[in-house]
PDB file of N, CA and C in Angstrom:
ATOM      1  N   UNK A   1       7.390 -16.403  11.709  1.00  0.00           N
ATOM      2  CA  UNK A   1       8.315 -15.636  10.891  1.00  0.00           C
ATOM      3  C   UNK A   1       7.721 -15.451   9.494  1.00  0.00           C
ATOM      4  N   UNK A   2       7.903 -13.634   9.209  1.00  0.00           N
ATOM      5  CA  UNK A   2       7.592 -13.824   7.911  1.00  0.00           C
ATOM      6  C   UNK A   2       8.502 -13.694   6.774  1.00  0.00           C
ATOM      7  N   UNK A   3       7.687 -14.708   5.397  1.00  0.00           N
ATOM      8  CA  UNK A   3       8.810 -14.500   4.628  1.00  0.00           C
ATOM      9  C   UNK A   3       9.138 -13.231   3.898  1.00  0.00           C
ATOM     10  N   UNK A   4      10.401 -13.274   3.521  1.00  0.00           N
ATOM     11  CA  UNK A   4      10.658 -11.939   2.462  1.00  0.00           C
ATOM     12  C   UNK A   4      10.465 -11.983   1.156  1.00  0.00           C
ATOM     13  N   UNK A   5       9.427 -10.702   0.555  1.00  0.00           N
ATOM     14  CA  UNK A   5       9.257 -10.978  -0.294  1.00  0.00           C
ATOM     15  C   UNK A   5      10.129  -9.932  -1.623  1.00  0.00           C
ATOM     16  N   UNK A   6      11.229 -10.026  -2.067  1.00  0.00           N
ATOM     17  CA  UNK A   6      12.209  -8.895  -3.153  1.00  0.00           C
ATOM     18  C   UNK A   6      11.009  -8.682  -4.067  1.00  0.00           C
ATOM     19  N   UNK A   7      10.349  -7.614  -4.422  1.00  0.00           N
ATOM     20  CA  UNK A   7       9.840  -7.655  -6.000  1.00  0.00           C
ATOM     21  C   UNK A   7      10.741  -6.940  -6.900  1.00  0.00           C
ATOM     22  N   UNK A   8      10.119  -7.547  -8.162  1.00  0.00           N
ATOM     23  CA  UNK A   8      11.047  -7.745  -9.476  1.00  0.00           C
ATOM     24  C   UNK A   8      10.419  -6.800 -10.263  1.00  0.00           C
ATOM     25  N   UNK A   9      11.389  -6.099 -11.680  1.00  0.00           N
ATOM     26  CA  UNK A   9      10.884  -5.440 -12.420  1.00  0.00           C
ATOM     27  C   UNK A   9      10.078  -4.265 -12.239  1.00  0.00           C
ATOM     28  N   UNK A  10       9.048  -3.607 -12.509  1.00  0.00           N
ATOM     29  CA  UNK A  10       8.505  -2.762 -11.706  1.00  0.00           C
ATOM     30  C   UNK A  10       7.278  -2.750 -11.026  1.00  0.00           C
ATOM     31  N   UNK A  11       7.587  -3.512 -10.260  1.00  0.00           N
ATOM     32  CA  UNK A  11       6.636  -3.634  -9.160  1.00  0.00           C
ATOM     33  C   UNK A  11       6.818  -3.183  -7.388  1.00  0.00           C
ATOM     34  N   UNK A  12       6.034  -2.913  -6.862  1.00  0.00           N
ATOM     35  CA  UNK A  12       6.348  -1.978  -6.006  1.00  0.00           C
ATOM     36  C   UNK A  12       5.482  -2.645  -4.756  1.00  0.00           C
ATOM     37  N   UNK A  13       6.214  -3.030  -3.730  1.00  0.00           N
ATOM     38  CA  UNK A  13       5.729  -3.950  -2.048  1.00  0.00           C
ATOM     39  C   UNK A  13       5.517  -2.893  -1.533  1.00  0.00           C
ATOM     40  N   UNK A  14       3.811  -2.714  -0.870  1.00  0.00           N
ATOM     41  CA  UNK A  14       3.584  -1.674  -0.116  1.00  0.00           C
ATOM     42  C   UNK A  14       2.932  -2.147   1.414  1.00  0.00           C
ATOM     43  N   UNK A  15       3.310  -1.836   2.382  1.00  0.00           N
ATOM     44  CA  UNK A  15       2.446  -2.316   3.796  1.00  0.00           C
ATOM     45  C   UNK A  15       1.889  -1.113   3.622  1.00  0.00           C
ATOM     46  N   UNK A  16       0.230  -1.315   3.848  1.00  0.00           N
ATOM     47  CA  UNK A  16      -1.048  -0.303   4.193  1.00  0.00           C
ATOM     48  C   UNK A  16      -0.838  -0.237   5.841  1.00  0.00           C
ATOM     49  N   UNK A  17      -1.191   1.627   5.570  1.00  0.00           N
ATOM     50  CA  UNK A  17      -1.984   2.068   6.493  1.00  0.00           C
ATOM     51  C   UNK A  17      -2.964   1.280   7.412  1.00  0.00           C
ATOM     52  N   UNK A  18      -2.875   1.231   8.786  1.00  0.00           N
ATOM     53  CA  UNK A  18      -4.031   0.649   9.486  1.00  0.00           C
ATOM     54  C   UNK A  18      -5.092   0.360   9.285  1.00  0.00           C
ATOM     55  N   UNK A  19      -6.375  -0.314   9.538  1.00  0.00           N
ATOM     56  CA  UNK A  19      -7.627  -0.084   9.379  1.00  0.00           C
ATOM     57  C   UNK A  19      -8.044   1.410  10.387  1.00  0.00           C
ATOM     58  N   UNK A  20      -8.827   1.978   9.647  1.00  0.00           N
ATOM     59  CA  UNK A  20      -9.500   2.984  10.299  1.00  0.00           C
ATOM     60  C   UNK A  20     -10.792   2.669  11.079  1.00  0.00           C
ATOM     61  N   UNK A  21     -11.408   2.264  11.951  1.00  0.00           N
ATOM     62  CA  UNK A  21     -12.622   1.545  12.245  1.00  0.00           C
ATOM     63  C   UNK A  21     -13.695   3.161  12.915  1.00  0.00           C
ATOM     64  N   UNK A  22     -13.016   3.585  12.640  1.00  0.00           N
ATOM     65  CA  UNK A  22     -13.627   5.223  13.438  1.00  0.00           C
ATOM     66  C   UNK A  22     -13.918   6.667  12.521  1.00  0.00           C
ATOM     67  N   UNK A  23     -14.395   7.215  12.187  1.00  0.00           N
ATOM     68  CA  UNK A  23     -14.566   8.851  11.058  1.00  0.00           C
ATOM     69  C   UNK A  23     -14.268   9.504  11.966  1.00  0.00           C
ATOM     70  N   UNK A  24     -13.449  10.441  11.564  1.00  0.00           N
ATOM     71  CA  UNK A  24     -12.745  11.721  12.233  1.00  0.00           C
ATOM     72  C   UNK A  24     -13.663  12.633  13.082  1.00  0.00           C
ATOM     73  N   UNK A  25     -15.046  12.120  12.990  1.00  0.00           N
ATOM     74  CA  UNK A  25     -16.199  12.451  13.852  1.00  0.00           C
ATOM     75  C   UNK A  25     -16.449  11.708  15.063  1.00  0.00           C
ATOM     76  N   UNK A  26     -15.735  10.162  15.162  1.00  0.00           N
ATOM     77  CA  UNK A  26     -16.033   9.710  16.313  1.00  0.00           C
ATOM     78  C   UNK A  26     -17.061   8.595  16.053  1.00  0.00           C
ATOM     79  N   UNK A  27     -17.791   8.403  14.930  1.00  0.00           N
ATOM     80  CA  UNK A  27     -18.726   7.581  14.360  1.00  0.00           C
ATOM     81  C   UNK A  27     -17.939   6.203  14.184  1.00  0.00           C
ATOM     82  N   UNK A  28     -18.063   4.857  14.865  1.00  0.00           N
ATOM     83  CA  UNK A  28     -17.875   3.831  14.324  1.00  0.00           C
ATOM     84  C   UNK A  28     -18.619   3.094  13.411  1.00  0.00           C
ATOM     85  N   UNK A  29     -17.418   2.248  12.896  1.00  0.00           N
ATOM     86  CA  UNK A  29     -17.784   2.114  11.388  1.00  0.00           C
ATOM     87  C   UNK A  29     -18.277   0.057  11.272  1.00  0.00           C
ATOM     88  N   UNK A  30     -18.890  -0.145  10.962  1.00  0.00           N
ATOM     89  CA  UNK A  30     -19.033  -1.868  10.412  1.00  0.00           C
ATOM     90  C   UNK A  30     -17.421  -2.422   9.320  1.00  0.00           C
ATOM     91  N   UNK A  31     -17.382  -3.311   9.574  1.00  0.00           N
ATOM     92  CA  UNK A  31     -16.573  -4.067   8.590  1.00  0.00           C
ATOM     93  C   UNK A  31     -16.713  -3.407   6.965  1.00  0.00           C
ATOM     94  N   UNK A  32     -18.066  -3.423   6.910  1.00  0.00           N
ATOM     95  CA  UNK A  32     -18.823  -3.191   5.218  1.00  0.00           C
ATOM     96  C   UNK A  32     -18.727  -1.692   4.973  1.00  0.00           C
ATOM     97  N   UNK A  33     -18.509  -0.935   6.038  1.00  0.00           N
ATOM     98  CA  UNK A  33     -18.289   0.179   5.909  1.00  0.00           C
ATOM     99  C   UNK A  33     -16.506   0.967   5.383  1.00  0.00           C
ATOM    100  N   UNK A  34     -15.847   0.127   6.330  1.00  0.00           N
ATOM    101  CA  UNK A  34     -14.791   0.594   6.225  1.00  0.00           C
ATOM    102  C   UNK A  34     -14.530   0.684   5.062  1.00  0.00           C
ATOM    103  N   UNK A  35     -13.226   2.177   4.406  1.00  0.00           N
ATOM    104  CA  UNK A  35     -13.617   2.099   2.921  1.00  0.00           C
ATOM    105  C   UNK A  35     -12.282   1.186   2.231  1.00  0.00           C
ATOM    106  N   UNK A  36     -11.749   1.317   1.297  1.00  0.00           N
ATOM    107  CA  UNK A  36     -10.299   0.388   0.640  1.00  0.00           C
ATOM    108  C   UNK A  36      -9.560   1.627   1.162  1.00  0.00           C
ATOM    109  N   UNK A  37      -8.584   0.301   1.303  1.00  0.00           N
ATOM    110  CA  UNK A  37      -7.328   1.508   1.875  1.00  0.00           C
ATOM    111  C   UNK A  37      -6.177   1.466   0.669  1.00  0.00           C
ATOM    112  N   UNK A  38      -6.165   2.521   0.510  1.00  0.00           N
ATOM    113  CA  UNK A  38      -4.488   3.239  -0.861  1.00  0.00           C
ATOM    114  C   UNK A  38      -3.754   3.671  -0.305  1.00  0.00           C
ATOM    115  N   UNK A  39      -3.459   3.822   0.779  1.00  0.00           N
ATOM    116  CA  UNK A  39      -2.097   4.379   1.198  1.00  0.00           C
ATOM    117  C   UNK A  39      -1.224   3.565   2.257  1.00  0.00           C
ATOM    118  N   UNK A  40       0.148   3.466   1.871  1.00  0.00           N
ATOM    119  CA  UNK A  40       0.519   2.291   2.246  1.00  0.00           C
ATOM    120  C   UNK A  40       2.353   2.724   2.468  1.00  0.00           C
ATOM    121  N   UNK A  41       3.117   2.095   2.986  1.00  0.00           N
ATOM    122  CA  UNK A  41       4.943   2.421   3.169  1.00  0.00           C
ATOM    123  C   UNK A  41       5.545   1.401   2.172  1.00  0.00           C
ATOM    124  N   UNK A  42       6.270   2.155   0.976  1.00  0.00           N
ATOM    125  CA  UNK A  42       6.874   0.985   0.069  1.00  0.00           C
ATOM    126  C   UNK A  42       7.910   0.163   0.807  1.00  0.00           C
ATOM    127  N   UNK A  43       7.854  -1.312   0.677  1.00  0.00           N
ATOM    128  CA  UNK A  43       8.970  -2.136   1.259  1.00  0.00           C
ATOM    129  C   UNK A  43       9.672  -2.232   0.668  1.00  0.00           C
ATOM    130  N   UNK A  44       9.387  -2.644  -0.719  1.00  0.00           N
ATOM    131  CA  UNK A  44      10.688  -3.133  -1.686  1.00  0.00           C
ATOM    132  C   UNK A  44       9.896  -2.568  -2.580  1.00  0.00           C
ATOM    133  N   UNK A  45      11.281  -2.789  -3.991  1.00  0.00           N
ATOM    134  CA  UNK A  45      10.734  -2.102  -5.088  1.00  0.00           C
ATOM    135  C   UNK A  45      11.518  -2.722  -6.218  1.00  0.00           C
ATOM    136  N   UNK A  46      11.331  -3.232  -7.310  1.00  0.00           N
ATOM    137  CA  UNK A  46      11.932  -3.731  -8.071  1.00  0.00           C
ATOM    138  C   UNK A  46      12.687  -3.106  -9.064  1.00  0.00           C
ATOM    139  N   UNK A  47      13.746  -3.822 -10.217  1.00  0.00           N
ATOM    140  CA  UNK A  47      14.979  -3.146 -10.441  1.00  0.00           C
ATOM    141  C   UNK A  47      14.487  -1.655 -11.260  1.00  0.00           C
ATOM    142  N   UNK A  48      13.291  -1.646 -12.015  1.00  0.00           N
ATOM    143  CA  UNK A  48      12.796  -0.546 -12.769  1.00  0.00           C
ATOM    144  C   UNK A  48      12.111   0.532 -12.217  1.00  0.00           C
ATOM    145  N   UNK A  49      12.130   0.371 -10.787  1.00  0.00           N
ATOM    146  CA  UNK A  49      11.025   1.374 -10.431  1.00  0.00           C
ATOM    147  C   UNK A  49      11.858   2.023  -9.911  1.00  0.00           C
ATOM    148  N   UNK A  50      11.937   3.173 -10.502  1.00  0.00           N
ATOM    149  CA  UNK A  50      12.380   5.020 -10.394  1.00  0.00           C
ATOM    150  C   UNK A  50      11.893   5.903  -9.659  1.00  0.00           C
ATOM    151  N   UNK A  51      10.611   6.111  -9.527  1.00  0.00           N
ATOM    152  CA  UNK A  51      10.261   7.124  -8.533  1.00  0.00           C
ATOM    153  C   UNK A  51      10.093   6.913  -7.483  1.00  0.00           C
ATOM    154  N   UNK A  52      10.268   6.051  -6.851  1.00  0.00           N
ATOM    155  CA  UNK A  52      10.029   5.885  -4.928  1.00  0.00           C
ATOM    156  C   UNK A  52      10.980   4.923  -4.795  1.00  0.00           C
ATOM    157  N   UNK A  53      11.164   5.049  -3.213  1.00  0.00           N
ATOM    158  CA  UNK A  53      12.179   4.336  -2.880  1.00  0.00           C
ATOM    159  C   UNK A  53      11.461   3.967  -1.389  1.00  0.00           C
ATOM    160  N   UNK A  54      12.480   2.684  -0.908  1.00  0.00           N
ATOM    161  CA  UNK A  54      11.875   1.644   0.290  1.00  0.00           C
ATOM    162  C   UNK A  54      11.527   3.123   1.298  1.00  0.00           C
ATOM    163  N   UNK A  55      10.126   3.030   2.305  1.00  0.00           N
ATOM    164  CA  UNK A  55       9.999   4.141   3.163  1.00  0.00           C
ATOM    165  C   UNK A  55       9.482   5.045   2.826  1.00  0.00           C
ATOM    166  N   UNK A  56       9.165   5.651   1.623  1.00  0.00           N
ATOM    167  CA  UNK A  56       8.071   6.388   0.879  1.00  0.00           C
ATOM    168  C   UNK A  56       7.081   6.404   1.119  1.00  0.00           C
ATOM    169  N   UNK A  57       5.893   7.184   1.395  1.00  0.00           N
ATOM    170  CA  UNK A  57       4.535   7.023   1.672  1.00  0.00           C
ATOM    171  C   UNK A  57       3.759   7.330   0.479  1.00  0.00           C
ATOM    172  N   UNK A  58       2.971   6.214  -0.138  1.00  0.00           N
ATOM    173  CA  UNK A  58       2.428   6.544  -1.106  1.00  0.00           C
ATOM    174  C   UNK A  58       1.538   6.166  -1.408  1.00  0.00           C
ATOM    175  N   UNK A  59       0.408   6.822  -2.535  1.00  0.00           N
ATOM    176  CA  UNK A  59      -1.307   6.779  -2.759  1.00  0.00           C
ATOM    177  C   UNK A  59      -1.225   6.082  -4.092  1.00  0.00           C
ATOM    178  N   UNK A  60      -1.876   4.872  -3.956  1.00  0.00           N
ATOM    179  CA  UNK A  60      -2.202   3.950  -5.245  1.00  0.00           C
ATOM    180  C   UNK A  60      -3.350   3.681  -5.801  1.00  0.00           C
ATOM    181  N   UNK A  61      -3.744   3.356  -7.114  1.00  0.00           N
ATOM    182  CA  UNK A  61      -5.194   3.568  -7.387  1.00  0.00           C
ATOM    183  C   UNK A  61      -5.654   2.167  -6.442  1.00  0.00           C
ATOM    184  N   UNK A  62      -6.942   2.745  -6.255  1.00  0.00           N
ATOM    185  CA  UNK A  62      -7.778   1.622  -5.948  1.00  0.00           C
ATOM    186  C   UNK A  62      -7.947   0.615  -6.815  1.00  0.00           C
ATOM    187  N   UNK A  63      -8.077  -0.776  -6.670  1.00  0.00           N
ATOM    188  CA  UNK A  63      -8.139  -2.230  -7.331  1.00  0.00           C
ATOM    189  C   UNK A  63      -7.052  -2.544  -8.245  1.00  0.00           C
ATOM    190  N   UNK A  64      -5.815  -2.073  -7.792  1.00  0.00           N
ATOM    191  CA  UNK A  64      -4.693  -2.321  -8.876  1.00  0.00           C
ATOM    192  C   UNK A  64      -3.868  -2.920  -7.483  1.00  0.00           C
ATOM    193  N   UNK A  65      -4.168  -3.150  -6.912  1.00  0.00           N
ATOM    194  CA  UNK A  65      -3.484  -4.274  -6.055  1.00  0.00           C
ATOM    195  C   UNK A  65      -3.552  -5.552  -5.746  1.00  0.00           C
ATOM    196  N   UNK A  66      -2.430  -5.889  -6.033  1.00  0.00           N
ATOM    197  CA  UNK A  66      -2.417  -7.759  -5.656  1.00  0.00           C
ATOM    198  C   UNK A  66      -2.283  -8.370  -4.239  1.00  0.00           C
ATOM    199  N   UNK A  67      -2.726  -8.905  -3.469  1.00  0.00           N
ATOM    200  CA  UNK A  67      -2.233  -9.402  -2.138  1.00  0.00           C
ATOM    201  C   UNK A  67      -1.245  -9.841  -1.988  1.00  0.00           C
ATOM    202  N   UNK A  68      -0.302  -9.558  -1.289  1.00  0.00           N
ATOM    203  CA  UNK A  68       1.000 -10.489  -0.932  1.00  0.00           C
ATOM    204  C   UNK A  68       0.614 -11.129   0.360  1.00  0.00           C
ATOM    205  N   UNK A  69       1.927 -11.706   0.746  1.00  0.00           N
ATOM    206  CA  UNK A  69       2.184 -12.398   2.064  1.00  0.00           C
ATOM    207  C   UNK A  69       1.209 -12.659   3.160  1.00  0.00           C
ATOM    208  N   UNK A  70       1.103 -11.276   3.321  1.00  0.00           N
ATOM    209  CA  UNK A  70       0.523 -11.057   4.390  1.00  0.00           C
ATOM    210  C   UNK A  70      -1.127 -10.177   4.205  1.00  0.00           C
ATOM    211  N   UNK A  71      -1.772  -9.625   5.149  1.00  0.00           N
ATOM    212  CA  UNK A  71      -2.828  -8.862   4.584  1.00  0.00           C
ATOM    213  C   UNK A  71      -2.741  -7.514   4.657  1.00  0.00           C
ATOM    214  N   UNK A  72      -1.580  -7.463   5.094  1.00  0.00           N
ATOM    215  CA  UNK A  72      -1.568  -5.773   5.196  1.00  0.00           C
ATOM    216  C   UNK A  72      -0.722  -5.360   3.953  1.00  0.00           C
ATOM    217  N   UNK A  73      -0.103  -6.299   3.047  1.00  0.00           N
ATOM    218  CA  UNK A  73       0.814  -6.222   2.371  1.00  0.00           C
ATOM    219  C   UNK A  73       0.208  -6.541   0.984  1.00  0.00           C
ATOM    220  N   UNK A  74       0.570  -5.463  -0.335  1.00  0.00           N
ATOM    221  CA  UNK A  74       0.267  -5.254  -1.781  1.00  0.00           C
ATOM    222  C   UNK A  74       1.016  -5.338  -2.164  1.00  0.00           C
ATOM    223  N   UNK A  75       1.260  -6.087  -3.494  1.00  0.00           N
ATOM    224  CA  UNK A  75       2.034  -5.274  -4.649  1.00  0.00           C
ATOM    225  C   UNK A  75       1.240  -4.666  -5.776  1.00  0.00           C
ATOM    226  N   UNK A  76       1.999  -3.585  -6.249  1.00  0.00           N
ATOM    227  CA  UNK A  76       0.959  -2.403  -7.519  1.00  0.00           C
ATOM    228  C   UNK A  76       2.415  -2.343  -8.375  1.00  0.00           C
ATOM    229  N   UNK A  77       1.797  -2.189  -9.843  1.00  0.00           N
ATOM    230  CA  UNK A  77       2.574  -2.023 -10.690  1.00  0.00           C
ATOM    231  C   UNK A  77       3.390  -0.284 -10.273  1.00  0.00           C
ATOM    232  N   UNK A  78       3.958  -0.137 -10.743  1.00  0.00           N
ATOM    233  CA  UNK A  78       4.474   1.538 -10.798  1.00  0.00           C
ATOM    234  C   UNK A  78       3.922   2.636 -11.387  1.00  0.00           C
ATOM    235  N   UNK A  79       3.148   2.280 -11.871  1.00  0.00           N
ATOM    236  CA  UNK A  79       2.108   3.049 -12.762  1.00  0.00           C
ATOM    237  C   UNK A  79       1.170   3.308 -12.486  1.00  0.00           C
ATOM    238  N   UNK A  80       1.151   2.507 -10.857  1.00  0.00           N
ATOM    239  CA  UNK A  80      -0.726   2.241 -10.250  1.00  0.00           C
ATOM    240  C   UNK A  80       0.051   3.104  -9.261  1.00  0.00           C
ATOM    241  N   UNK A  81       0.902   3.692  -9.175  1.00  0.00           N
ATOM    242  CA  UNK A  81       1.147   4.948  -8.063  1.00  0.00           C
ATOM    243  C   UNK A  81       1.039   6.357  -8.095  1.00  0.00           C
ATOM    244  N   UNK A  82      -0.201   6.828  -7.495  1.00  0.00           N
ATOM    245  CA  UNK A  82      -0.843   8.323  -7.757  1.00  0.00           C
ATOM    246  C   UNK A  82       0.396   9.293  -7.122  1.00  0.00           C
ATOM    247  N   UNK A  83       0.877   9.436  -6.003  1.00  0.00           N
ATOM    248  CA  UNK A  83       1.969   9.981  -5.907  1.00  0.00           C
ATOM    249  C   UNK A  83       2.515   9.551  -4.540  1.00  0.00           C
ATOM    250  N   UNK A  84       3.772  10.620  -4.106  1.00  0.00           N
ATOM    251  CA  UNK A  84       4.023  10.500  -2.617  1.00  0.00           C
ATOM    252  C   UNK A  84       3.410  11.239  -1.494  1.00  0.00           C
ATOM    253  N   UNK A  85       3.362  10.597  -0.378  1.00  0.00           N
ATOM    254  CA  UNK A  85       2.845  11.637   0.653  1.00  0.00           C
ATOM    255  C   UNK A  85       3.365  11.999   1.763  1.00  0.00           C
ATOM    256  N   UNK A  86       3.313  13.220   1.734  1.00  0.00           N
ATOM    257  CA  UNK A  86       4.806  14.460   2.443  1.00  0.00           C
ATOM    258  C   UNK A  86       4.000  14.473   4.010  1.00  0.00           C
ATOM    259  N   UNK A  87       4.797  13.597   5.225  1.00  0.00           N
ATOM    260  CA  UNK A  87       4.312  14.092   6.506  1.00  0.00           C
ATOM    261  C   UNK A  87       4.417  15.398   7.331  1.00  0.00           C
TER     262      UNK A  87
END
């Protein structure tokens, strides 16, 4: 079981996107290859953060993420969020 994590203030819980281990060519990729992943589904969101809400798909800068819980799981300030992404 995992735990829950509420974030506070404006900070923003994101689960990433899968690993990609493949290029849209069919080329597999090494570990060292694969690139950082920024796009991720907000879980929670703390009491200040205004523009997204839990279920949002959204693009964050690269290295402004902290590890949470788990490894698929970030938190980024609100400010480290480039925008939303429309399926």
């Amino acid at each position: 079981m995992v735990a829950q994590l509420q974030t506070i203030m404006d900070r923003v819980l994101i689960r990433l996107d899968e690993h990609k281990n493949k290029t849209a060519g069919g080329i597999l990729l090494t570990d060292d290859a694969i690139p950082t992943r920024t796009v991720g589904v907000v879980e929670s969101v703390g009491e200040d953060v205004r523009s997204v809400n839990i279920g949002d798909k959204v693009l964050f800068k690269v290295f402004d993420e902290l590890p949470a819980l788990e490894d698929d799981l970030v938190v980024v300030r609100e400010r480290s969020l480039l925008g939303k992404i429309k399926d």
